[in-house]
Protein backbone atom coordinates (compact mmCIF):
# COMPACT_ATOMS: atom_id res chain seq x y z
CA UNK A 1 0.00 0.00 0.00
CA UNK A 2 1.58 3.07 -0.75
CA UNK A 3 1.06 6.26 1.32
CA UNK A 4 2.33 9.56 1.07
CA UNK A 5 5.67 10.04 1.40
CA UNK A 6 5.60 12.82 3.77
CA UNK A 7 3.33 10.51 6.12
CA UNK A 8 6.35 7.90 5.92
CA UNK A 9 8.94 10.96 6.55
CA UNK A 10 6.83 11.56 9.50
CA UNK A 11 6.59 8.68 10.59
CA UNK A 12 10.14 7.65 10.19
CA UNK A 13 11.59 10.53 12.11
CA UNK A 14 9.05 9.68 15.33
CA UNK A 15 10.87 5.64 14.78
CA UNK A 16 14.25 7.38 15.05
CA UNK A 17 16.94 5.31 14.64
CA UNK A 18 19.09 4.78 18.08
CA UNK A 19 21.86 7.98 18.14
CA UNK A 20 18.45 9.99 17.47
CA UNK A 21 16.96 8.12 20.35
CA UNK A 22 16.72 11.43 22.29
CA UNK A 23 14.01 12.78 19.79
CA UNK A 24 12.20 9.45 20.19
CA UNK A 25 12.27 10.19 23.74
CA UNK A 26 11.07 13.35 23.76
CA UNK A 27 8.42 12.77 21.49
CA UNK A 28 6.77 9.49 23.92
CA UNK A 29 6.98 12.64 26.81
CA UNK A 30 4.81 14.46 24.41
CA UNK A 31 2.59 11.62 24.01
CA UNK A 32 2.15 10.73 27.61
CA UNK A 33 1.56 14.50 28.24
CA UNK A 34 -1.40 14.28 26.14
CA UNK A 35 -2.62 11.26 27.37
CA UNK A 36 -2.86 12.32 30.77
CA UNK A 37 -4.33 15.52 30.33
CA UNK A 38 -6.55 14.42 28.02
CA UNK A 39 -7.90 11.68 30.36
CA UNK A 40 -7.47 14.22 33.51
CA UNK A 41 -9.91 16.32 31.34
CA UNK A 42 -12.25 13.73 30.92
CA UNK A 43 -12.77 12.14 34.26
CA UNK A 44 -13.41 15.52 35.68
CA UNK A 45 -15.84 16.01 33.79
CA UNK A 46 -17.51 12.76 34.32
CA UNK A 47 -17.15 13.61 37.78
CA UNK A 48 -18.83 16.81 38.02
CA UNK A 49 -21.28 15.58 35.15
CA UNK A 50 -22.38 12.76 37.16
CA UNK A 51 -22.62 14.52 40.31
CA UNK A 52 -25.08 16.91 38.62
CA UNK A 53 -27.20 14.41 36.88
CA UNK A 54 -27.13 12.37 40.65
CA UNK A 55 -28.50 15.36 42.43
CA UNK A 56 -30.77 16.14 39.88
CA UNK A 57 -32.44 12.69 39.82
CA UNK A 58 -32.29 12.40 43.71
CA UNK A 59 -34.05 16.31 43.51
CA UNK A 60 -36.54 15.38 41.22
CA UNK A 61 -37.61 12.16 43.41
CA UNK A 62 -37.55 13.91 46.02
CA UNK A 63 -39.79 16.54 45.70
CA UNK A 64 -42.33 17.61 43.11
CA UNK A 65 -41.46 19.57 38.93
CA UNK A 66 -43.47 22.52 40.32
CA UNK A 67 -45.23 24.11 42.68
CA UNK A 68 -48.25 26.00 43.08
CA UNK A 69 -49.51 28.42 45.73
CA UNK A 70 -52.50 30.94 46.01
CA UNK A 71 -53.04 34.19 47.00
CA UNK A 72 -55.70 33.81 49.94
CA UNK A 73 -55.01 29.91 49.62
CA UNK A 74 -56.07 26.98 48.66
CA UNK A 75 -59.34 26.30 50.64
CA UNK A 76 -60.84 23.43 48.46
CA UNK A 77 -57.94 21.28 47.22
CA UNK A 78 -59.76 18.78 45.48
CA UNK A 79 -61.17 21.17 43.21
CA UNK A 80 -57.59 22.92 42.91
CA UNK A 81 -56.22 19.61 41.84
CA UNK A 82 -58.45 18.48 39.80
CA UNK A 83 -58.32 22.06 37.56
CA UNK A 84 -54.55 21.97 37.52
CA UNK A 85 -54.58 17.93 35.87
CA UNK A 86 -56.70 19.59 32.93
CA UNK A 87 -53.02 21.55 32.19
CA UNK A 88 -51.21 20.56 29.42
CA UNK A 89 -48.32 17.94 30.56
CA UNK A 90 -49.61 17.93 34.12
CA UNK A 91 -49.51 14.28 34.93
CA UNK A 92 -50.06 14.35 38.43
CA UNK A 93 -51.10 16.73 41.28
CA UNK A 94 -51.03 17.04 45.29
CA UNK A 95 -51.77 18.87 48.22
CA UNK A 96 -49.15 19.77 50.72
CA UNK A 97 -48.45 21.67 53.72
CA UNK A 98 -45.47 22.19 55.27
CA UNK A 99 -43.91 23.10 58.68
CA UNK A 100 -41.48 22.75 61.69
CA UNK A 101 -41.51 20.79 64.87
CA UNK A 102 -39.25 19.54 67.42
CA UNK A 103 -39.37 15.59 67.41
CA UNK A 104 -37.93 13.95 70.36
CA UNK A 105 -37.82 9.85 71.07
CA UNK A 106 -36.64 8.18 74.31
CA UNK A 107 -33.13 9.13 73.40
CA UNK A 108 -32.58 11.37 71.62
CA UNK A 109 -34.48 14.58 70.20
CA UNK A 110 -33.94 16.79 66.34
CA UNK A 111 -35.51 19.53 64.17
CA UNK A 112 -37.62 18.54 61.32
CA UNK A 113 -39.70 19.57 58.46
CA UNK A 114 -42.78 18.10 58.55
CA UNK A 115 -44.96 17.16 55.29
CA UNK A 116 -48.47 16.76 55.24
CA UNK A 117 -49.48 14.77 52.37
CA UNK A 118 -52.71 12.71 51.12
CA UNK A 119 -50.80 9.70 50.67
CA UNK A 120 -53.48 8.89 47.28
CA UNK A 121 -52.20 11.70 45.49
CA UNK A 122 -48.52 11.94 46.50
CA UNK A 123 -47.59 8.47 44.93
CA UNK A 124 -48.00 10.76 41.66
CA UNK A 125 -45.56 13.12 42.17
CA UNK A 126 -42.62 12.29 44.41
CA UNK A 127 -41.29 8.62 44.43
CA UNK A 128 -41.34 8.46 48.20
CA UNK A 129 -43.89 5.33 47.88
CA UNK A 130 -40.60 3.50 46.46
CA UNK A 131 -38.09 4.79 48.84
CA UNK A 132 -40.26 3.09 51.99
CA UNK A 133 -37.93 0.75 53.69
CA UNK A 134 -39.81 -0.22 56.15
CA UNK A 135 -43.79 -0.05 56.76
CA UNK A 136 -45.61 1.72 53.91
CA UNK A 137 -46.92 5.26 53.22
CA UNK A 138 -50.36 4.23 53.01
CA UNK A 139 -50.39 3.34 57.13
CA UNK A 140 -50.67 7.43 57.68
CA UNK A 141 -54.59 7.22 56.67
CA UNK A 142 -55.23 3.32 57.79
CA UNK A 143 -58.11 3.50 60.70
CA UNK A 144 -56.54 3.32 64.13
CA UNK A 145 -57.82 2.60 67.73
CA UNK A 146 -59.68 5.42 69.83
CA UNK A 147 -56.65 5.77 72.25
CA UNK A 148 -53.97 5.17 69.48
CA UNK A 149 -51.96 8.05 68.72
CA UNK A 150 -51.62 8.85 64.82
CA UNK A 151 -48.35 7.54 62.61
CA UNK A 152 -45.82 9.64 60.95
CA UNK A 153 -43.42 8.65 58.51
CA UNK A 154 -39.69 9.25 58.95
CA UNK A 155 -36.81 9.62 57.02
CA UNK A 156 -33.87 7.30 56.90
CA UNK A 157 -31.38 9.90 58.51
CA UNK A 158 -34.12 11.35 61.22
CA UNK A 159 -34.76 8.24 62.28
CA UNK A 160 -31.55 7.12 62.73
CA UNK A 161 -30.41 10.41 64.58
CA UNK A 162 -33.62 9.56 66.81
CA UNK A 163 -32.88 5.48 67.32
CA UNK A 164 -35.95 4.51 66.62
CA UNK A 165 -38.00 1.99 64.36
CA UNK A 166 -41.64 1.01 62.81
CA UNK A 167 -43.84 0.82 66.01
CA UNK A 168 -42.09 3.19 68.33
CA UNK A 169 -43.53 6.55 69.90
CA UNK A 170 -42.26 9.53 69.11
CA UNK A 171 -43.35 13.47 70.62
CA UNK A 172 -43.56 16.13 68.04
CA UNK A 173 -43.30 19.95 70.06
CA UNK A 174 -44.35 23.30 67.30
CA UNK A 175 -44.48 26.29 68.05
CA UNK A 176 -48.57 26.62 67.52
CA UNK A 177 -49.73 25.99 70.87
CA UNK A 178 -52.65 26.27 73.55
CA UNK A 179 -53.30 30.25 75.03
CA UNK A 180 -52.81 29.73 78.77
CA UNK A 181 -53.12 32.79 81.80
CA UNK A 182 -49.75 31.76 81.77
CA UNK A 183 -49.06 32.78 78.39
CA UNK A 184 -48.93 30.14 74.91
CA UNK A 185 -48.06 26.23 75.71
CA UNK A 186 -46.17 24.39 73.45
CA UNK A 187 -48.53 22.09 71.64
CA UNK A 188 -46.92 18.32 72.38
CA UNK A 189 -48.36 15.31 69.95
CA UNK A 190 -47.47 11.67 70.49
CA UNK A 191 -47.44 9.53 67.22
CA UNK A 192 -46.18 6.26 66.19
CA UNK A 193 -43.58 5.41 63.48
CA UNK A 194 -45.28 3.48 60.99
CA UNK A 195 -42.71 3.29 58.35
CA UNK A 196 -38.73 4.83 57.26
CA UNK A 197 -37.95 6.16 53.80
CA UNK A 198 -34.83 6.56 51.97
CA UNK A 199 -34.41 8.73 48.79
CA UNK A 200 -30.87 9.32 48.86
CA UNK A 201 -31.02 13.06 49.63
CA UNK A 202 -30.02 13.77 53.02
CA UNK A 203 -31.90 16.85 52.88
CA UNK A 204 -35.35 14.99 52.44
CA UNK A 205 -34.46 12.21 54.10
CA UNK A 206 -34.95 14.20 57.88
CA UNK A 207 -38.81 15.19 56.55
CA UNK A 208 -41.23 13.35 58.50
CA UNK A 209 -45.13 12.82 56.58
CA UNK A 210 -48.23 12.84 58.29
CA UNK A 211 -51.86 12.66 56.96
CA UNK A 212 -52.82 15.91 55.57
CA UNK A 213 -55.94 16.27 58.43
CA UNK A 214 -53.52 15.33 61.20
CA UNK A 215 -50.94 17.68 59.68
CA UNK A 216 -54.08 20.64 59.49
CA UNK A 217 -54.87 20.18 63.54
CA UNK A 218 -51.15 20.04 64.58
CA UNK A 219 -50.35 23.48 62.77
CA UNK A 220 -53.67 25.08 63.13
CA UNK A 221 -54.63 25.39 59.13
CA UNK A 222 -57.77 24.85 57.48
CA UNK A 223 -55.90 25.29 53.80
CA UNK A 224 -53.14 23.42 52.18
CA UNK A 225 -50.13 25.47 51.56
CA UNK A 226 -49.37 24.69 48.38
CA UNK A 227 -50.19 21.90 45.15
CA UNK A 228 -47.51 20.04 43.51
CA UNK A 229 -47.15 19.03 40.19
CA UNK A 230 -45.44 15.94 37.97
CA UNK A 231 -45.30 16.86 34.47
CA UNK A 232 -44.33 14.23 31.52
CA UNK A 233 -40.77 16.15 30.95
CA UNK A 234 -38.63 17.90 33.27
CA UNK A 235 -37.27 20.46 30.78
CA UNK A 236 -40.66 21.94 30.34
CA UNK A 237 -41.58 22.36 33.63
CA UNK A 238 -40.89 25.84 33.25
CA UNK A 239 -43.26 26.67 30.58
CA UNK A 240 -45.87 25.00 32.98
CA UNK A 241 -45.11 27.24 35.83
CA UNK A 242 -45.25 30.20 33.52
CA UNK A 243 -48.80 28.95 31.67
CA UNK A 244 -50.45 28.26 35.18
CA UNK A 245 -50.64 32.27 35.88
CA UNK A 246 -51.88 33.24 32.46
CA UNK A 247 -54.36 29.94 32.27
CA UNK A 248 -55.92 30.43 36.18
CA UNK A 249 -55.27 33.72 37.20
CA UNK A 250 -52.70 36.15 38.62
CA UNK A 251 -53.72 34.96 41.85
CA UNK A 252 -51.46 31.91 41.60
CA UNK A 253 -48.07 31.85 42.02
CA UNK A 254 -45.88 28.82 40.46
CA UNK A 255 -42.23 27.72 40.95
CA UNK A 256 -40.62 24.92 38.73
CA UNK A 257 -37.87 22.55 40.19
CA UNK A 258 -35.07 24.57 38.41
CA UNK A 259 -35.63 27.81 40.20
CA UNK A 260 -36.17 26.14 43.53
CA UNK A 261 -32.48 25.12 42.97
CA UNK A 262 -31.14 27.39 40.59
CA UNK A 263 -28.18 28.34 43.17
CA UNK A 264 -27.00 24.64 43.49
CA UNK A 265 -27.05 23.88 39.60
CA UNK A 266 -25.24 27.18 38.98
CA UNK A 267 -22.76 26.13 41.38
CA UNK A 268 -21.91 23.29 40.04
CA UNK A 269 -21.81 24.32 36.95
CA UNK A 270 -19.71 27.19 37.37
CA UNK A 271 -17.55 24.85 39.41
CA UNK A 272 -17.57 21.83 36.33
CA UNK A 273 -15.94 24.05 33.92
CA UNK A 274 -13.24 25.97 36.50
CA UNK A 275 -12.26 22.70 37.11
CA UNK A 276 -12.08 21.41 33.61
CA UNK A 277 -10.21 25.04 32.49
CA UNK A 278 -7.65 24.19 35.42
CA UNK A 279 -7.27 20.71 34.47
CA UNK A 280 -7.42 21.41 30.38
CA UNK A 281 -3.92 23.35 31.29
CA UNK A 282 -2.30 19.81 31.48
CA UNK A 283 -2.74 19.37 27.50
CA UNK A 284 -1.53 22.67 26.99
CA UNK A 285 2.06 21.66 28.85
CA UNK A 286 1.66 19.31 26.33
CA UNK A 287 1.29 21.29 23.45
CA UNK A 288 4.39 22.97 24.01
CA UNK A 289 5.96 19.76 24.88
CA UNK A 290 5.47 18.99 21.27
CA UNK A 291 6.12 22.57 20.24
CA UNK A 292 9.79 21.32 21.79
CA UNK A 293 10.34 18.17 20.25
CA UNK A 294 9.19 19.46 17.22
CA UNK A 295 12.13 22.34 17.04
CA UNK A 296 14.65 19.68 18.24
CA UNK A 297 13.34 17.54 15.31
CA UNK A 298 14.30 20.17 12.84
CA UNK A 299 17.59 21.09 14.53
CA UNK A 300 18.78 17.61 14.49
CA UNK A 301 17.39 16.84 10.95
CA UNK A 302 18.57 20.22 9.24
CA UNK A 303 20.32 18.24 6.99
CA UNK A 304 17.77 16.06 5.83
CA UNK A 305 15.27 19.32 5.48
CA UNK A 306 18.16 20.26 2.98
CA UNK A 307 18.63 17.93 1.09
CA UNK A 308 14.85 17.04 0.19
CA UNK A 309 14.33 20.44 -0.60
CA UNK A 310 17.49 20.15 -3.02
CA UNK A 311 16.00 16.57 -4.43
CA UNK A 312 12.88 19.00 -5.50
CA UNK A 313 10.31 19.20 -1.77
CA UNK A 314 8.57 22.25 -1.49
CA UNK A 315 8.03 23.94 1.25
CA UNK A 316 4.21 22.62 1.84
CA UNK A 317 5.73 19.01 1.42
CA UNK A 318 8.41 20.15 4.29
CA UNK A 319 5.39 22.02 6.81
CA UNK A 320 3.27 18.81 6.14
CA UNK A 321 5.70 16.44 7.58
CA UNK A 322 6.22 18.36 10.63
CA UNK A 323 2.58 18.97 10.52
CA UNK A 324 2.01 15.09 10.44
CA UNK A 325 4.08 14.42 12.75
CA UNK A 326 2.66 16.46 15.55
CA UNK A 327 -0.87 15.52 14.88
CA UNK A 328 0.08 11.61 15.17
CA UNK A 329 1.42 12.30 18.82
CA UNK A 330 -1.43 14.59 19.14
CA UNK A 331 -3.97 12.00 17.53
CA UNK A 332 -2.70 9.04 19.64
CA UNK A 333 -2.37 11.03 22.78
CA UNK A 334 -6.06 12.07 22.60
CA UNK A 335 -7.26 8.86 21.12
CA UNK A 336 -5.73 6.86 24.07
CA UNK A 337 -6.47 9.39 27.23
CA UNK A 338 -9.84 9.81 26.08
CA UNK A 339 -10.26 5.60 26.03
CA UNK A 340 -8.48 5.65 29.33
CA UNK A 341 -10.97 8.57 30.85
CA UNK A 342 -13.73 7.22 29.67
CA UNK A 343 -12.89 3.21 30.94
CA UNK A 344 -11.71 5.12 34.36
CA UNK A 345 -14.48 6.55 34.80
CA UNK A 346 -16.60 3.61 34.07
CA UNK A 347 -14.83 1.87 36.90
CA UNK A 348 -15.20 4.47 39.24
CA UNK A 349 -18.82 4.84 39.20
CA UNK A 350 -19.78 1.07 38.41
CA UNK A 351 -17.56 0.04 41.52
CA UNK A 352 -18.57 3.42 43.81
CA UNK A 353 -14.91 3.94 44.69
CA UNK A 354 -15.01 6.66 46.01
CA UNK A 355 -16.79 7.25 48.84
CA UNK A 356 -18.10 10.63 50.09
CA UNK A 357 -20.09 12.35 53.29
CA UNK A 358 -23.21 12.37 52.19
CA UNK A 359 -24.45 15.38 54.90
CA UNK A 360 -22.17 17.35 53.10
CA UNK A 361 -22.43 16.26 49.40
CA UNK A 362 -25.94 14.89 49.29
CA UNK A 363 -24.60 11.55 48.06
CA UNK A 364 -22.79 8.51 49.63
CA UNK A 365 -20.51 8.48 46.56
CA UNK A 366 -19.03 10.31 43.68
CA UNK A 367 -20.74 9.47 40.76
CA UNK A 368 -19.01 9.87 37.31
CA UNK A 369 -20.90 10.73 34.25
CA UNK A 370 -19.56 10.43 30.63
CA UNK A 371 -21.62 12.23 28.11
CA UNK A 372 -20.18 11.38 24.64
CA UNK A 373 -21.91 14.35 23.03
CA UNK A 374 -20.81 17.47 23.82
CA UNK A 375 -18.68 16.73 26.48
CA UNK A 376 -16.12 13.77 25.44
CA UNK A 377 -16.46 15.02 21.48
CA UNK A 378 -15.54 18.40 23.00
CA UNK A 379 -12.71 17.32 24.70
CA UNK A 380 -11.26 15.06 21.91
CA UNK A 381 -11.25 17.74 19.18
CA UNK A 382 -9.91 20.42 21.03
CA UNK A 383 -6.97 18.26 22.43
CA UNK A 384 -6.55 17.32 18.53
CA UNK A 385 -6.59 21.29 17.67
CA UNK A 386 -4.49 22.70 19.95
CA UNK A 387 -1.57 19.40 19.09
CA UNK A 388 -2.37 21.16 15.32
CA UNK A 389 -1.77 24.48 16.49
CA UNK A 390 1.49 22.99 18.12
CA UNK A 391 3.17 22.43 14.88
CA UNK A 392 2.50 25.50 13.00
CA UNK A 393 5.96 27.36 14.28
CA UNK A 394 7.85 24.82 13.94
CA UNK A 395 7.43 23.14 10.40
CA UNK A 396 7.00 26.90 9.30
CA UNK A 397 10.62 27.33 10.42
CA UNK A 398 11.79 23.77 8.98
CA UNK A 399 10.33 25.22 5.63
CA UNK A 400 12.05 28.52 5.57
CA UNK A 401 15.32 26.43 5.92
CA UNK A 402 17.81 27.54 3.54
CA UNK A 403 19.01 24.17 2.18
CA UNK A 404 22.42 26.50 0.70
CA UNK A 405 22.94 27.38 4.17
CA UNK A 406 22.19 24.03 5.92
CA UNK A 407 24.89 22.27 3.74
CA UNK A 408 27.93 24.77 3.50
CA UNK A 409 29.78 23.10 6.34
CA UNK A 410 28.82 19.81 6.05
């Protein structure tokens, strides 16, 4: 097969023979130069891909695409829900109401958020019905005993602060209370655990759920705070939120999942490519690596440069094997980091190696994320341009050689 024969030039001068080992040497640097930074480049961006996409799955079954309040409230909820399913890509719909309490066990005691949900309607927008460990969400409305107390749901990490399991009694203290002459009581509630959920997100995982009339006498509220919404795709849930004020009224108010968290996401966004700028600096050391080997290639082979240009090479013929020459260690050195990154990363997250605190980072372990398209492409043809951009000084100075001038003293 016969190829071009600046491509074999090329490629014989990267084979050099063994006194021009030191060339062959410095060009392998320049190759493993790429190769790392290439594949630095990559897993951090896996990592910081995947730890986005992990919080935003764990966020989304967590809690609800969007929420909807009311100026004056929401007296009559059914009818509330029921108008909001007629919206387009509204798939499911809830009451809610929120507030804080004071839970304390036999051991221990802890702040929560409590949830008041009707457990019928919230299996359609959060996944908390598949998170239960232990018991199940539908025990908050099952009939109970005159004297029984009423069950609440806990978290995973509440109830562990709290030692306690399905069956036990807990006391929740809020800050509505009973007037006294002596001033407001503290309103104090016995209930019994009747099941633990886990969704992965320590933040939701201290809530604790009660039925939505329990939840109404222990805060004193005859309207639900708020409806939530599941539409059929997450990206739109904007355009929801914004076609619920113009479809029911100004009197609503909507917020979609993205501005609930807007200051996370742009976080760690902001965060994904300082780290990949700090990290891409790695391939440029390697561009100039093969910047170097490149003018010590043409220093050493001045000669040869002469006397092909005497044997009739033009100057594009001399450019293009220097030109070829850095985008093969370029080419490889991308070619083979990116594999690497990408098989890395692959191991990382399929085998959780690394472990993390999830109180701090929401998640028990780093996840790691390669998206082929436009991350990894990204990645792979930059590397490849700025290896191109590499060898533009130096084969322009192997083609102004002076082939009268590179011969007089040999």
């Amino acid at each position: 097969m016969d190829i071009p024969f600046e491509l074999h030039i090329a490629l014989r001068y990267l084979l050099a023979k063994r006194k021009q080992a030191f060339i062959s040497v410095i060009s392998m640097i320049s190759t493993l130069g790429v190769i790392v930074g290439v594949m630095a480049v990559i897993i951090a961006l896996a990592l910081m891909t995947g730890l986005q996409q992990e919080l935003r799955d764990r966020i989304l079954g967590s809690q609800a695409h969007v929420y909807v309040q009311k100026v004056g409230g929401l007296g009559d909820y059914r009818a509330e829900v029921d108008g909001l399913l007629k919206i387009r890509h509204v798939t499911g719909a809830a009451p809610a109401i929120l507030g804080k309490a004071l839970i304390t066990a036999a051991s221990a005691e802890s702040f929560i958020t409590i949830k008041g949900i009707e457990p019928s309607l919230e299996l359609g927008v959060t996944e908390v019905s598949r998170a239960m460990t232990k018991g199940s969400i539908e025990a908050l409305t099952a009939p109970r005993g005159h004297d029984e107390p009423d069950s609440i749901v806990l978290g995973k990490e509440v109830a562990s602060q709290l030692r306690v399991d399905v069956g036990d009694s807990v006391t929740l203290l809020t800050q509505q209370g009973t007037l006294t002459p002596f001033g407001m009581s503290p309103r104090l509630r016995r209930f019994r655990v009747a099941g633990i959920f886990s969704l992965g997100f320590f933040e939701f995982d201290t809530y604790g759920l009660l039925a939505l009339d329990v939840a109404k006498r222990l805060f004193d509220k005859d309207a639900v705070d708020l409806i939530q919404l599941r539409v059929d795709d997450i990206w739109i849930a904007p355009q929801v939120a914004g076609s619920i004020n113009q479809t029911l009224g100004s009197s609503y108010l909507a917020q979609d999942w993205r501005d609930l968290n807007k200051s996370l996401f742009s976080a760690l966004w902001l965060e994904k490519v300082a780290v990949s700028l700090a990290i891409g600096l790695i391939v440029m050391v390697a561009a100039l690596n093969i910047v170097a080997s490149l003018i010590l290639l043409v220093m050493e082979k001045h000669r040869d440069i002469a006397i092909l240009k005497t044997m009739g090479a033009s100057a594009k013929s001399v450019t293009i094997i220097f030109m070829l020459q850095g985008l093969i260690i370029g080419t490889i050195g991308t070619v083979t980091g990116a594999t690497a990154g990408y098989l890395i990363s692959h191991v990382l997250d399929r085998y959780k190696v690394i472990h993390a605190s999830i109180d701090v980072y929401q998640v028990s372990y780093m996840p790691f994320r390669v998206v082929l398209f436009p991350d990894f492409t990204l990645v792979v043809i930059m590397a490849v341009i700025i290896c191109f951009v590499a060898t533009l000084y130096p084969s322009r100075q192997a083609a102004r050689l002076d082939p009268a001038q590179a011969l007089r003293y040999e």
